[in-house]
N, C-alpha and C. Protein backbone atom coordinates (compact mmCIF):
# COMPACT_ATOMS: atom_id res chain seq x y z
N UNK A 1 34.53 -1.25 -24.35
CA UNK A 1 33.86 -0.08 -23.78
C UNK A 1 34.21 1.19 -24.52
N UNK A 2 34.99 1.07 -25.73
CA UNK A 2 35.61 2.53 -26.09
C UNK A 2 34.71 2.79 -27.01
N UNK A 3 33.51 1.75 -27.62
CA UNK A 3 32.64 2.14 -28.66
C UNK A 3 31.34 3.12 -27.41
N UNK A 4 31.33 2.77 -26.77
CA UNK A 4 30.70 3.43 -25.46
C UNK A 4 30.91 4.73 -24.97
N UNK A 5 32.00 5.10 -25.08
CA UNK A 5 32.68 5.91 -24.66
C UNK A 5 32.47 6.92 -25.73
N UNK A 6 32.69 6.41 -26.97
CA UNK A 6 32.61 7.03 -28.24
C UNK A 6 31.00 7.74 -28.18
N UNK A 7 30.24 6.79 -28.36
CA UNK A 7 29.24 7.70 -28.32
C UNK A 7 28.84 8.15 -27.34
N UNK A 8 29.15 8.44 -26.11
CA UNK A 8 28.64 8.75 -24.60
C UNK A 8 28.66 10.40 -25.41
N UNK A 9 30.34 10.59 -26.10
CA UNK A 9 30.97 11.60 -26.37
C UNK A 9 30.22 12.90 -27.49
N UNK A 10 29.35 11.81 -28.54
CA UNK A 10 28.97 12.20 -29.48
C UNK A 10 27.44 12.86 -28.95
N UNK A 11 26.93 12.22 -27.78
CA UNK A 11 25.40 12.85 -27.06
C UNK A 11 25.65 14.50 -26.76
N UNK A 12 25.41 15.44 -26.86
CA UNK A 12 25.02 16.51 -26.32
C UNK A 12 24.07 16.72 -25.40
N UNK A 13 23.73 17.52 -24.39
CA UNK A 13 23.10 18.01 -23.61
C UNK A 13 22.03 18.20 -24.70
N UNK A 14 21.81 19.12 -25.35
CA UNK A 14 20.55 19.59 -26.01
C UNK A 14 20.22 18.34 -27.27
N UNK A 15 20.94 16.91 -27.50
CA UNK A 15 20.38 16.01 -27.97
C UNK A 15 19.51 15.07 -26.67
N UNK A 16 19.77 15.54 -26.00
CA UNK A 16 19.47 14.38 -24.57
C UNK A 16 18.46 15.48 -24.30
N UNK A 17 17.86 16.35 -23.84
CA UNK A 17 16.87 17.26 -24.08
C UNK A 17 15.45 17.30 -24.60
N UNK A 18 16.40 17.24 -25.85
CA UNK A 18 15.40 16.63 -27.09
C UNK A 18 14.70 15.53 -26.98
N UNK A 19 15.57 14.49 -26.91
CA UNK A 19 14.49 12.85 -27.00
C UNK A 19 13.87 13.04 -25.70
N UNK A 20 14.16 13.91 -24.29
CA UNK A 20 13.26 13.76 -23.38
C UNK A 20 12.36 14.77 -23.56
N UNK A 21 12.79 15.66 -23.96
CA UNK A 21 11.90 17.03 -23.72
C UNK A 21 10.38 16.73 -24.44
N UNK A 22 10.57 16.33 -26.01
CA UNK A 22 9.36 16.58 -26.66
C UNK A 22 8.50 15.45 -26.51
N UNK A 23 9.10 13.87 -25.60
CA UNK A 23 8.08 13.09 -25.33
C UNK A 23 6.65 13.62 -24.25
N UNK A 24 8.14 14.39 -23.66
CA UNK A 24 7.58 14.94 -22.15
C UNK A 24 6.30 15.74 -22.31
N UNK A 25 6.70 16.65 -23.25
CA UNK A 25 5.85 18.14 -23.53
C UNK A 25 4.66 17.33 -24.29
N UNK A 26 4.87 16.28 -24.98
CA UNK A 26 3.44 15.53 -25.70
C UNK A 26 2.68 14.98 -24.80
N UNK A 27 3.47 14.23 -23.63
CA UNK A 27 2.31 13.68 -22.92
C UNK A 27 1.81 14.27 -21.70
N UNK A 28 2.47 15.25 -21.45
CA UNK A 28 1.56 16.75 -20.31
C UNK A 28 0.65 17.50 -21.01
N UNK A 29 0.85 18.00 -22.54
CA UNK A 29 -0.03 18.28 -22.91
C UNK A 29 -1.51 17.73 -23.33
N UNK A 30 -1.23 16.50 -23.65
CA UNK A 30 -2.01 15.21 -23.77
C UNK A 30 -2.72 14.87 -22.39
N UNK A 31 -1.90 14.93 -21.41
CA UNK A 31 -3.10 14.61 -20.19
C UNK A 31 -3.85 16.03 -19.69
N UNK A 32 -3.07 17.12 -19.85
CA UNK A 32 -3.91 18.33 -19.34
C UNK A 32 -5.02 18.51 -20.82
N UNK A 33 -4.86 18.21 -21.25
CA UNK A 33 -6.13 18.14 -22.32
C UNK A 33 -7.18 17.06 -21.98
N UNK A 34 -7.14 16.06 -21.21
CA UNK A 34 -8.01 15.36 -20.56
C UNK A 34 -8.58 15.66 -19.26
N UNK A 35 -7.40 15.88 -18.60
CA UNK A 35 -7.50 16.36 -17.12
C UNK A 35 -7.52 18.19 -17.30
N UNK A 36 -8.40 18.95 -17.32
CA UNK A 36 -8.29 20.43 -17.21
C UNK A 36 -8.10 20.98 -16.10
N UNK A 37 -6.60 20.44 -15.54
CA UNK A 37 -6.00 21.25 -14.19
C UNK A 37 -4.60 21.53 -14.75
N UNK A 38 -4.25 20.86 -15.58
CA UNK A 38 -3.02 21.21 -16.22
C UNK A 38 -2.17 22.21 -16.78
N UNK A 39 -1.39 23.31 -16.23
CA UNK A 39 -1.42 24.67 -17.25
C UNK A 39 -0.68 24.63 -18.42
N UNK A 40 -1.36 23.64 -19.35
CA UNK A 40 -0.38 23.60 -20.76
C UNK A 40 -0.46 24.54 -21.37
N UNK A 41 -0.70 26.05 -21.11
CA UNK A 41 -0.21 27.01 -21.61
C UNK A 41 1.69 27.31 -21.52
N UNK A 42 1.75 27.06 -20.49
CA UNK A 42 2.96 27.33 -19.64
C UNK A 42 3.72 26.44 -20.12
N UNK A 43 3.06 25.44 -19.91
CA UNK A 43 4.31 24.05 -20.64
C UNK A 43 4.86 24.36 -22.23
N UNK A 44 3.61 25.09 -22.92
CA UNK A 44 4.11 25.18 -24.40
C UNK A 44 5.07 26.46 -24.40
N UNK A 45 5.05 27.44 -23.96
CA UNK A 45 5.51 28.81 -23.40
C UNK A 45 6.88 28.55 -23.23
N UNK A 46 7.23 27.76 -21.94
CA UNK A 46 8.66 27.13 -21.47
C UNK A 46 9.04 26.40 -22.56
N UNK A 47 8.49 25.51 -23.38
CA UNK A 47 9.40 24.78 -23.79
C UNK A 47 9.57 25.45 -25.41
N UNK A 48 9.24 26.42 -25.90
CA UNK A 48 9.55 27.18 -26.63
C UNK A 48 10.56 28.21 -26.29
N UNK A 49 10.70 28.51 -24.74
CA UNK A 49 11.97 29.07 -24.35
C UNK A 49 13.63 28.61 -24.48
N UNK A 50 13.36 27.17 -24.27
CA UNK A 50 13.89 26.00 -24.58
C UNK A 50 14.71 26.44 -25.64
N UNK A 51 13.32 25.59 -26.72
CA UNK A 51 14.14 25.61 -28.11
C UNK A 51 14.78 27.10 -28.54
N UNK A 52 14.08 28.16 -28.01
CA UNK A 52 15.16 29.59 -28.58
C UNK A 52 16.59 29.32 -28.58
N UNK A 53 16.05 28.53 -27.44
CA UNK A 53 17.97 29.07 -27.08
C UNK A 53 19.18 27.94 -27.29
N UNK A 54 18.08 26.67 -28.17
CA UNK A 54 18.82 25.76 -28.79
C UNK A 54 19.70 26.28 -30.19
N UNK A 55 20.63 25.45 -30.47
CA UNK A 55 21.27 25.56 -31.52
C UNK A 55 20.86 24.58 -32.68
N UNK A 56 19.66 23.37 -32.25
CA UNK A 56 19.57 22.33 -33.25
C UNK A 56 18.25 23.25 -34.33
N UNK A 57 18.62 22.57 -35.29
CA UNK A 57 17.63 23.41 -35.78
C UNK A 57 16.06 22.42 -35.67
N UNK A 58 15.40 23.74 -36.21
CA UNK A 58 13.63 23.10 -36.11
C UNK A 58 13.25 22.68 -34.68
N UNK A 59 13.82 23.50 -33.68
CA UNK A 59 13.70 23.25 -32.44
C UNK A 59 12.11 23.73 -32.10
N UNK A 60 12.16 25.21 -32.69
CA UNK A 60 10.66 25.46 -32.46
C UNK A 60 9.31 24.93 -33.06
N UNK A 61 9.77 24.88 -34.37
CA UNK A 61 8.44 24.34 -35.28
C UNK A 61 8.09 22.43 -34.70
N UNK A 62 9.26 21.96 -33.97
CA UNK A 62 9.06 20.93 -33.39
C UNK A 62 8.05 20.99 -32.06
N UNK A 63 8.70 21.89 -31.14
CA UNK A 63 7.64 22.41 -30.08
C UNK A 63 6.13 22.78 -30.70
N UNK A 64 5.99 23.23 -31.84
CA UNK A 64 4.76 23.74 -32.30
C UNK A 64 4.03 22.58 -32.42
N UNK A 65 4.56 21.83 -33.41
CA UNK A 65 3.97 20.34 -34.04
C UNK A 65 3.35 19.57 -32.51
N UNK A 66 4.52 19.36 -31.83
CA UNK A 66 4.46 18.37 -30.55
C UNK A 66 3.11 18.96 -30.01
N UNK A 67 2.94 20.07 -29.55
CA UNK A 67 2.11 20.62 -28.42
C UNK A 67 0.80 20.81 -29.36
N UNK A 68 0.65 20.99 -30.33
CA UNK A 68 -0.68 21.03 -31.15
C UNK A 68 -0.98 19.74 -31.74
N UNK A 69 -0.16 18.56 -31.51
CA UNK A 69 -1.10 17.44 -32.26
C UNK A 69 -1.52 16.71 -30.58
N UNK A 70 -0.45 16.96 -29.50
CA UNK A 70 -1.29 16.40 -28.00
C UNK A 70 -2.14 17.13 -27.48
N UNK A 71 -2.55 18.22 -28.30
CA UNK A 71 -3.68 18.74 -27.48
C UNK A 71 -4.78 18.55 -28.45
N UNK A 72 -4.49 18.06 -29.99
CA UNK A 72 -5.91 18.44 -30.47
C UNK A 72 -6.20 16.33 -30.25
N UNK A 73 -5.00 15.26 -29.84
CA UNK A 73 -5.33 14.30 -29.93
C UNK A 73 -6.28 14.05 -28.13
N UNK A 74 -5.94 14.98 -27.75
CA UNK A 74 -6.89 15.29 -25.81
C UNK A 74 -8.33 15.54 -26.40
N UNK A 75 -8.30 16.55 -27.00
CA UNK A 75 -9.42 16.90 -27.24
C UNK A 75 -10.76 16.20 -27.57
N UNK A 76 -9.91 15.38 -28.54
CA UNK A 76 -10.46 14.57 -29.59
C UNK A 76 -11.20 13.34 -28.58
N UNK A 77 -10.20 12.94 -28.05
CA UNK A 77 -10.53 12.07 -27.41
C UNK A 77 -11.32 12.04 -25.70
N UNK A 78 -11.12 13.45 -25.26
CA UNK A 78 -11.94 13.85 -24.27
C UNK A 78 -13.16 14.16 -24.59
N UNK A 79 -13.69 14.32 -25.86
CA UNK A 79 -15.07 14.51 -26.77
C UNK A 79 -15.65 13.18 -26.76
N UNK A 80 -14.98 12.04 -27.10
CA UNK A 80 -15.23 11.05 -27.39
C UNK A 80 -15.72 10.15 -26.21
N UNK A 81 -15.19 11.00 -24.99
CA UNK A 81 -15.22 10.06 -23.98
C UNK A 81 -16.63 10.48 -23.24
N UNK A 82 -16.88 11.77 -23.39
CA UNK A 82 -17.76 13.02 -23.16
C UNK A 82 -18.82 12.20 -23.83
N UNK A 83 -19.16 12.31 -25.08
CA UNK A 83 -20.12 11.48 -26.45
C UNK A 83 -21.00 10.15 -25.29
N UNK A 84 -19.63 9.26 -24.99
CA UNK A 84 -19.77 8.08 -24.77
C UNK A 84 -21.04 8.16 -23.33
N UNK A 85 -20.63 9.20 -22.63
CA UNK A 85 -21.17 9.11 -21.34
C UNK A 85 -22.58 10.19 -21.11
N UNK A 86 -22.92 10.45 -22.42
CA UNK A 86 -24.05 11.46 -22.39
C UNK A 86 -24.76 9.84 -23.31
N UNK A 87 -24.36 9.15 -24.16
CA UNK A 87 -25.36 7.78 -24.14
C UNK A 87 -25.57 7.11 -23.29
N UNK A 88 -24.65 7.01 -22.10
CA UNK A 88 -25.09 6.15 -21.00
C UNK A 88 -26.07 6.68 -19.99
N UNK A 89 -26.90 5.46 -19.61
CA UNK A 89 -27.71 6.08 -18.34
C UNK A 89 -27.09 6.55 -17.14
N UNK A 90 -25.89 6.31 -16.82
CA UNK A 90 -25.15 6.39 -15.37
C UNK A 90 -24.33 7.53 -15.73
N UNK A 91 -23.90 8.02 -17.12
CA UNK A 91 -22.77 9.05 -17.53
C UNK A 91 -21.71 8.66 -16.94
N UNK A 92 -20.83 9.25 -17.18
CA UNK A 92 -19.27 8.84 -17.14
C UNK A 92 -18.79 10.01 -16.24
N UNK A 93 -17.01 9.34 -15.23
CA UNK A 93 -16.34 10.39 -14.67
C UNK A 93 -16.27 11.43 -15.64
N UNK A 94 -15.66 11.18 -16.86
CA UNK A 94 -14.82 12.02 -17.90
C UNK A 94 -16.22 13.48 -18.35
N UNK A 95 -17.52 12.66 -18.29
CA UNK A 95 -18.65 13.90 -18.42
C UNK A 95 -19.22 14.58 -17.28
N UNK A 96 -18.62 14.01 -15.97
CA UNK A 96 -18.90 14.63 -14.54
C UNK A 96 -18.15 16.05 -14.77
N UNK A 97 -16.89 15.54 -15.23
CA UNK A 97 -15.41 16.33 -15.15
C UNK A 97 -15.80 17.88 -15.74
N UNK A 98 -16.55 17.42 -17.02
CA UNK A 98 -16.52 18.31 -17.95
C UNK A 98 -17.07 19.04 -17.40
N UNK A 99 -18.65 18.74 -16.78
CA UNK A 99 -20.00 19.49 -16.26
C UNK A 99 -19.56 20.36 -15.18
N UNK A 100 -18.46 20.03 -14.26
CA UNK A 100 -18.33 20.45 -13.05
C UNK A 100 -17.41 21.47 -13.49
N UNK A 101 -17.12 21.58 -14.42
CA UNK A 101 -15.93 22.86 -15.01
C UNK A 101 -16.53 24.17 -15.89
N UNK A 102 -17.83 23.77 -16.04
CA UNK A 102 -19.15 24.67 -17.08
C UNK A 102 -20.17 25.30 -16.38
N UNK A 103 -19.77 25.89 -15.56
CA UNK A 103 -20.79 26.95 -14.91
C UNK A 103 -21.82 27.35 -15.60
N UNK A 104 -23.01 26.92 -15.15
CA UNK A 104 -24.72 27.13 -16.00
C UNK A 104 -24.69 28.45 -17.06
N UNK A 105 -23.99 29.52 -16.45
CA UNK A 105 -24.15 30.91 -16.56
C UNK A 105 -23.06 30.61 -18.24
N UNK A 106 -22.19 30.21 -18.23
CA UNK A 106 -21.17 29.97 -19.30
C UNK A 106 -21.65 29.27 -20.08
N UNK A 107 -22.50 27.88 -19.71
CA UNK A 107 -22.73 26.92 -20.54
C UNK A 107 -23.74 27.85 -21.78
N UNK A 108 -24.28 28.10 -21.08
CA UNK A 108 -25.84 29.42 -22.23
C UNK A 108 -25.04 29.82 -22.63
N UNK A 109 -24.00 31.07 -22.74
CA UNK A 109 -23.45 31.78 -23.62
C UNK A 109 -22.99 30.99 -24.34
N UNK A 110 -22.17 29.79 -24.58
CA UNK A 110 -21.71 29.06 -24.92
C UNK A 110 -22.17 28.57 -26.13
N UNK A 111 -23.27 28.03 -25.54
CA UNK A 111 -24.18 26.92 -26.52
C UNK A 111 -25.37 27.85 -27.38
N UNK A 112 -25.43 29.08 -26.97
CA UNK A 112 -25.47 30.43 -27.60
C UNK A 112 -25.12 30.84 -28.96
N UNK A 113 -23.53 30.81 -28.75
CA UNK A 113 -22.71 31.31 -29.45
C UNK A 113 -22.48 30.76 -30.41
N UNK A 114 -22.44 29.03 -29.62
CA UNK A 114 -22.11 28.46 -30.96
C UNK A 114 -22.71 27.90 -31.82
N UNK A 115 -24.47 28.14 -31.45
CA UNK A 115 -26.04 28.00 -32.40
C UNK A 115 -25.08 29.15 -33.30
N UNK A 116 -25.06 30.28 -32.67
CA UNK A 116 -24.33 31.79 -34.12
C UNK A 116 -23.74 31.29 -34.38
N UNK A 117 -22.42 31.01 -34.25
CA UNK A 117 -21.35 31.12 -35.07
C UNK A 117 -20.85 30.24 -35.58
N UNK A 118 -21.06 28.98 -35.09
CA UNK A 118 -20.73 27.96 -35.14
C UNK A 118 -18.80 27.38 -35.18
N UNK A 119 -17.89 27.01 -35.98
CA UNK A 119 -16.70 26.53 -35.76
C UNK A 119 -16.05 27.42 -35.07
N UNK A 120 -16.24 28.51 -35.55
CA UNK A 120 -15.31 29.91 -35.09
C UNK A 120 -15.82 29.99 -33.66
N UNK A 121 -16.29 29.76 -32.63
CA UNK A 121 -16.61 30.22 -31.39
C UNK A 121 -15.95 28.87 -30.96
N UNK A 122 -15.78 27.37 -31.23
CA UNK A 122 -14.54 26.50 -31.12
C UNK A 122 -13.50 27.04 -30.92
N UNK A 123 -12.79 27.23 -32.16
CA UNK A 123 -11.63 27.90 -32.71
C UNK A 123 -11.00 29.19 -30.96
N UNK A 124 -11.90 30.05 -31.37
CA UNK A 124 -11.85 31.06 -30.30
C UNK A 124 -12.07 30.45 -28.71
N UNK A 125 -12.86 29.22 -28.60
CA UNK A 125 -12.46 29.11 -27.02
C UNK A 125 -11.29 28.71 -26.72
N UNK A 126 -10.24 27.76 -27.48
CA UNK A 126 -9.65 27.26 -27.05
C UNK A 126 -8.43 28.58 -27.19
N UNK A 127 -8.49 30.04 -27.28
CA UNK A 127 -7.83 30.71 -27.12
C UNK A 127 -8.20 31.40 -25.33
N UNK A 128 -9.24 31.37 -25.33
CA UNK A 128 -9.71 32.11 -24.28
C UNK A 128 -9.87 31.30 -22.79
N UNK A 129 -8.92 31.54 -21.84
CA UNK A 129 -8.94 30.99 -20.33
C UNK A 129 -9.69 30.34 -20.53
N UNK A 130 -9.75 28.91 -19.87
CA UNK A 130 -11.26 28.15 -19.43
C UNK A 130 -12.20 28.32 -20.48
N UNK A 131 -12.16 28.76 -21.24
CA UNK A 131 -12.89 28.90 -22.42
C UNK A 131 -13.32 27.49 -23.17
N UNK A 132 -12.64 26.45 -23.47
CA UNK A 132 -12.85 25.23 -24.07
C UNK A 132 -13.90 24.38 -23.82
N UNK A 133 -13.38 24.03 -22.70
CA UNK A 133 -14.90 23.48 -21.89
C UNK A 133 -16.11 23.47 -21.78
N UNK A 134 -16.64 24.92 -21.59
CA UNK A 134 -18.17 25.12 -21.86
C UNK A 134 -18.50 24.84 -23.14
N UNK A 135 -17.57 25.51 -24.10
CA UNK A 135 -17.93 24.92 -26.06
C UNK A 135 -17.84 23.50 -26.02
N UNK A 136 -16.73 22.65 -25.31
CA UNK A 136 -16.87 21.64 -25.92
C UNK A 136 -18.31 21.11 -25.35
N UNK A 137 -18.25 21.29 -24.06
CA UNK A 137 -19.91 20.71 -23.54
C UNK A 137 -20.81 21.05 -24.24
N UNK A 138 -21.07 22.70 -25.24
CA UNK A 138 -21.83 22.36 -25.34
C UNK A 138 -22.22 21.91 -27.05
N UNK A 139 -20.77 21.78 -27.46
CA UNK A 139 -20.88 21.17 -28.84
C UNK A 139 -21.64 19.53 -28.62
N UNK A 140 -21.31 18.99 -27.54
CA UNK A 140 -22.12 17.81 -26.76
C UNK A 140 -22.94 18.03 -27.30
N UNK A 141 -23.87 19.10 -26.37
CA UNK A 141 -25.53 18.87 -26.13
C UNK A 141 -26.11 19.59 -27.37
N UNK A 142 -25.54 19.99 -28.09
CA UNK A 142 -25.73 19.89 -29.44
C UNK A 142 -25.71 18.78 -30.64
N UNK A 143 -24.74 17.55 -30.32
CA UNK A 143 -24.91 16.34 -30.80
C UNK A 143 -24.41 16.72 -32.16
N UNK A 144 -22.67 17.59 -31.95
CA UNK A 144 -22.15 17.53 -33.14
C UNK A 144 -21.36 16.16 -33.43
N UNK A 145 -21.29 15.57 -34.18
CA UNK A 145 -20.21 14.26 -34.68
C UNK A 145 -19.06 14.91 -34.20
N UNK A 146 -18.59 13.44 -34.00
CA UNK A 146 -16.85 13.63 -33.52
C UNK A 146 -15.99 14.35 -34.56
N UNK A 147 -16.36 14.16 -35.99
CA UNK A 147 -15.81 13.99 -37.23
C UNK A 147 -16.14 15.88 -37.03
N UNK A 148 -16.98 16.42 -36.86
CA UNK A 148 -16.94 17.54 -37.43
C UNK A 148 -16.52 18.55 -36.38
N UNK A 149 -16.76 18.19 -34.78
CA UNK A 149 -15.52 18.16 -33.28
C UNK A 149 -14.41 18.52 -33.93
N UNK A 150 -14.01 17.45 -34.46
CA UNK A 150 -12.03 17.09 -35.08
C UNK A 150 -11.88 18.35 -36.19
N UNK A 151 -12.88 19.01 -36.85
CA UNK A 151 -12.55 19.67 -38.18
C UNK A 151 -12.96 21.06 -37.43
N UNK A 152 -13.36 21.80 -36.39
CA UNK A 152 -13.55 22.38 -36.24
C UNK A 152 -12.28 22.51 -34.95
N UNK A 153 -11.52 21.89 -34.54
CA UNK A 153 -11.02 22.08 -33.13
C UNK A 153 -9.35 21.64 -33.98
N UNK A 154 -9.28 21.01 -34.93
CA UNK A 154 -7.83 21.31 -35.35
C UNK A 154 -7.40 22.61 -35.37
N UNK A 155 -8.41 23.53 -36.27
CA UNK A 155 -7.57 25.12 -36.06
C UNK A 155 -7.69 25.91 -34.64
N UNK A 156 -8.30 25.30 -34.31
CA UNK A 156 -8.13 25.95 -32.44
C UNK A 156 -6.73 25.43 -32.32
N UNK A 157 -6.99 23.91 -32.12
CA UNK A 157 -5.21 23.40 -31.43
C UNK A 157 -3.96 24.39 -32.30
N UNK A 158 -4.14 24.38 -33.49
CA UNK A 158 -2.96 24.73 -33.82
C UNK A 158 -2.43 26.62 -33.61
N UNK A 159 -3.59 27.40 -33.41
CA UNK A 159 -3.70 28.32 -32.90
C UNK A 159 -3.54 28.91 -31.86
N UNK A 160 -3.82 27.88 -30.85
CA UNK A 160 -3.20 27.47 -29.60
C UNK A 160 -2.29 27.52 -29.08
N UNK A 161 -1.60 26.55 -30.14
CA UNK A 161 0.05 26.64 -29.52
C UNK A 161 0.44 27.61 -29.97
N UNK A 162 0.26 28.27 -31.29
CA UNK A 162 1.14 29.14 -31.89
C UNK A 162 0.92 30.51 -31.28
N UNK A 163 -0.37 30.73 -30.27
CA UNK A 163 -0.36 31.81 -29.47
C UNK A 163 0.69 31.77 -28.68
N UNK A 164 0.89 30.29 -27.53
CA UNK A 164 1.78 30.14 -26.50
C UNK A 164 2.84 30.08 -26.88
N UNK A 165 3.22 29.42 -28.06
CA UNK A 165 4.76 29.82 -28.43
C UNK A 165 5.10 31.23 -28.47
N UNK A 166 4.58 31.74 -29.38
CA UNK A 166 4.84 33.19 -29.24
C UNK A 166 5.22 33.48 -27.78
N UNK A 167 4.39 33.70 -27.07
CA UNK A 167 4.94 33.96 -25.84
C UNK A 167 5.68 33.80 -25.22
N UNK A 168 6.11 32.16 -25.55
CA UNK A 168 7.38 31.77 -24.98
C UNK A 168 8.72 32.45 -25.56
N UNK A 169 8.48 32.54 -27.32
CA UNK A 169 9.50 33.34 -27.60
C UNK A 169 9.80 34.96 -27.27
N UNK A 170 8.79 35.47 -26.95
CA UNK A 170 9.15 37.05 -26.44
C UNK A 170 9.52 37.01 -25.18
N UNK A 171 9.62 36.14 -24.29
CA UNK A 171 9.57 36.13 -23.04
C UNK A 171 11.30 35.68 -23.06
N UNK A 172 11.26 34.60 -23.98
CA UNK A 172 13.26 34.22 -24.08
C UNK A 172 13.92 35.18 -24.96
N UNK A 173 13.49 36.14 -25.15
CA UNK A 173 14.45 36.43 -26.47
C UNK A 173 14.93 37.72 -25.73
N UNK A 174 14.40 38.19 -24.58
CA UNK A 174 14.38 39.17 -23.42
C UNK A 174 15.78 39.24 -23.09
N UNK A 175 15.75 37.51 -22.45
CA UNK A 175 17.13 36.77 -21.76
C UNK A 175 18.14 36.24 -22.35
N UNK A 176 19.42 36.67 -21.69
CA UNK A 176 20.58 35.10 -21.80
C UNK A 176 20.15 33.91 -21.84
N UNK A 177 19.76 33.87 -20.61
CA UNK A 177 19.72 32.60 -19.73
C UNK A 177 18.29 31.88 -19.80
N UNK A 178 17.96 30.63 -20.49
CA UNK A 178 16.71 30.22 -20.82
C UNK A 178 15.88 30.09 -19.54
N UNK A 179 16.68 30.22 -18.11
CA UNK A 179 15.25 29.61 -17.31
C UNK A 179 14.76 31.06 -16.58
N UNK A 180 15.54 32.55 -17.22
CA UNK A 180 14.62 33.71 -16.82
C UNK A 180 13.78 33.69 -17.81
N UNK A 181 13.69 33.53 -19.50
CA UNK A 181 13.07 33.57 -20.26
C UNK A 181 12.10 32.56 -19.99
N UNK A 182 12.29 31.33 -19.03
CA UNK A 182 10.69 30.59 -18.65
C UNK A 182 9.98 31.26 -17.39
N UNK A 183 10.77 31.89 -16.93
CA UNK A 183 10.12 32.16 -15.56
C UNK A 183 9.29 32.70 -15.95
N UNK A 184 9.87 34.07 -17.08
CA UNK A 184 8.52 35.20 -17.47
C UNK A 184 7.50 34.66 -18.22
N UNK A 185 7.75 33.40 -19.16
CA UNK A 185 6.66 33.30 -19.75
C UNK A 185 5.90 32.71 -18.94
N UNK A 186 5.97 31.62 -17.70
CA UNK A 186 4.68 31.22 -16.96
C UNK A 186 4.16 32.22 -16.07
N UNK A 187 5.50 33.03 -15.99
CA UNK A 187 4.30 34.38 -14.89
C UNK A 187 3.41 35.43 -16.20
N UNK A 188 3.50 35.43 -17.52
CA UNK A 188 2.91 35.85 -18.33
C UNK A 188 1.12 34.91 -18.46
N UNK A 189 1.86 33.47 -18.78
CA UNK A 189 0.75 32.59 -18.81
C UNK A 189 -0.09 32.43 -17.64
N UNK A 190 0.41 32.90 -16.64
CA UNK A 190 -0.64 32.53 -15.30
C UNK A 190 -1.97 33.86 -15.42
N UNK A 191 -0.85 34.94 -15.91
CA UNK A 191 -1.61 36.30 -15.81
C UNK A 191 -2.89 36.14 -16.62
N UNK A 192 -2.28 35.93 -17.95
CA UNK A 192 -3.18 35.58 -19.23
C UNK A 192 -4.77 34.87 -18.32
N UNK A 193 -4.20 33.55 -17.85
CA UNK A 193 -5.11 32.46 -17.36
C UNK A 193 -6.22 33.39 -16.41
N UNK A 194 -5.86 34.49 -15.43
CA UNK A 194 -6.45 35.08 -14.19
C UNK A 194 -7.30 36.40 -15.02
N UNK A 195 -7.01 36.56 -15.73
CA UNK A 195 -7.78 37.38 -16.34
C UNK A 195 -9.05 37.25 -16.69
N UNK A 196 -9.58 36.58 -17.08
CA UNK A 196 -10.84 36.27 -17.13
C UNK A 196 -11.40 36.61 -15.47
N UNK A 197 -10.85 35.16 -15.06
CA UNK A 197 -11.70 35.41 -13.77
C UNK A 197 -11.62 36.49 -12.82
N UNK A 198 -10.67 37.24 -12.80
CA UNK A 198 -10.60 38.88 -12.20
C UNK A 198 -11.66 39.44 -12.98
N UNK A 199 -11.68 39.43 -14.46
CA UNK A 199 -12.95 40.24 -14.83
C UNK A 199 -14.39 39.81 -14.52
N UNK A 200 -14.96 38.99 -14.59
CA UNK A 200 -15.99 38.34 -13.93
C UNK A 200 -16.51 38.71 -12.66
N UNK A 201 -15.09 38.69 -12.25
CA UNK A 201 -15.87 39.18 -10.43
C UNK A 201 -15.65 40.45 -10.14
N UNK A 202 -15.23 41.20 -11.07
CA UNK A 202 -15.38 42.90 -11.30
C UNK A 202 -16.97 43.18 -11.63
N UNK A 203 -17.18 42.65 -12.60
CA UNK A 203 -18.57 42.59 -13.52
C UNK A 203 -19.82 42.22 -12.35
N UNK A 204 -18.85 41.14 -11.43
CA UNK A 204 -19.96 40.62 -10.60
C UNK A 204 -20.26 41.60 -9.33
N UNK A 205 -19.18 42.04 -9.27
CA UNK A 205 -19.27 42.97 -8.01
C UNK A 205 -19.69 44.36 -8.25
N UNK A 206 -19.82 44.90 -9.87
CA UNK A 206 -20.34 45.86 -10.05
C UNK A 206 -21.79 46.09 -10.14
C-alpha cells in the first residue's frame, strides 16, 4: 500500500480539478449546445476563473480549446440533426427545438441578414444572446451544406469562448478568492444574456 500512498501524495487538488474539470466543462458545453437552456456562457466564464488562479500552466488556453471545440462539435451536430429533420415528413424533436426558440419576427431578420452578409452574421450570432438559433435555422432554410455550417461557425465558436473567457478573467483577477471571481462573472454573464431581451420589450413598449 506504500506505492499508494506514494502517489495519493503526488495528486494535487488542482491536478484532480483538472482531469475533472475540463471533461466536465466539454460535456456541459457540448449538451447546452444541443439543448439551448444551458448558460455555457457562465460555464466558460467560471471555469476560466478557475484556471486564473491555477498555478499549472496552460490552464487557460486549455479552458479556451475545451469550451470552443464542445461548442463548435454541438453545433455541428445540432445542424446536422436540424438538416436531418427538415428532410423528413414528420421533422424531428431536435427541429421542433430549434423552431420553438426562433420567433417569426427574428427568424426574417435573420434569414435577412444572412442573404447580406452571409458567414459574418454566423460568426456574430453566436456572440449575441439567443442570437444563434434564428441564424442557424435559418442557415437551414437556406439549404447551406453542413461543410460550409462547419467553415462558417468555427470562427463564431472560437470567438465565443474567447469573449467568455475574457470575462471570466476580469471578473477573477478582481479577487483573491476564485469563487468571488465566479460569482461576478455569472452575475456579469446573466446580465450580458438579459440584455437583449430588456431591450426588445423597451422597443416593444415604446
Amino acid at each position: 500500500m506504500t506505492w499508494l500512498a506514494a502517489a495519493s501524495a503526488t495528486v494535487t487538488p488542482e491536478s484532480t480539478q483538472q482531469v475533472v474539470g475540463y471533461p466536465s466543462l466539454f460535456l456541459l458545453v457540448l449538451i447546452g449546445a444541443l439543448v439551448p437552456v444551458v448558460p455555457t456562457g457562465a460555464l466558460v466564464s467560471s471555469a476560466a476563473v478557475v484556471a486564473l488562479h491555477q498555478r499549472a500552466p496552460y490552464s487557460s488556453a486549455l479552458v479556451f480549446v475545451t469550451a470552443a471545440l464542445a461548442a463548435f462539435l454541438g453545433d455541428v451536430a445540432l445542424y446536422w440533426l436540424g438538416r436531418r429533420g427538415m428532410r423528413s415528413r414528420s421533422g424531428s424533436r431536435w427541429l421542433a427545438a430549434i423552431r420553438a426558440r426562433a420567433p417569426e419576427e427574428r427568424l426574417a431578420q435573420a434569414r435577412g441578414k444572412l442573404a447580406e452578409h452571409g458567414i459574418a452574421v454566423l460568426v456574430l450570432s453566436r456572440l449575441v444572446p439567443a442570437g444563434r438559433i434564428p441564424v442557424m435555422l435559418a442557415c437551414l432554410m437556406a439549404e447551406w451544406p453542413p461543410r460550409r455550417f462547419a467553415r462558417g461557425n468555427l470562427p463564431a465558436c472560437l470567438a465565443w469562448a474567447a469573449t467568455y473567457q475574457v470575462i471570466g478573467i476580469v471578473g477573477g483577477s478582481l479577487f483573491e478568492e476564485p469563487w468571488e471571481g465566479v460569482v461576478l462573472a455569472v452575475v456579469l454573464t446573466v446580465l450580458i444574456s438579459a440584455v437583449p431581451g430588456v431591450w426588445r420589450r423597451v422597443r416593444a413598449a415604446g
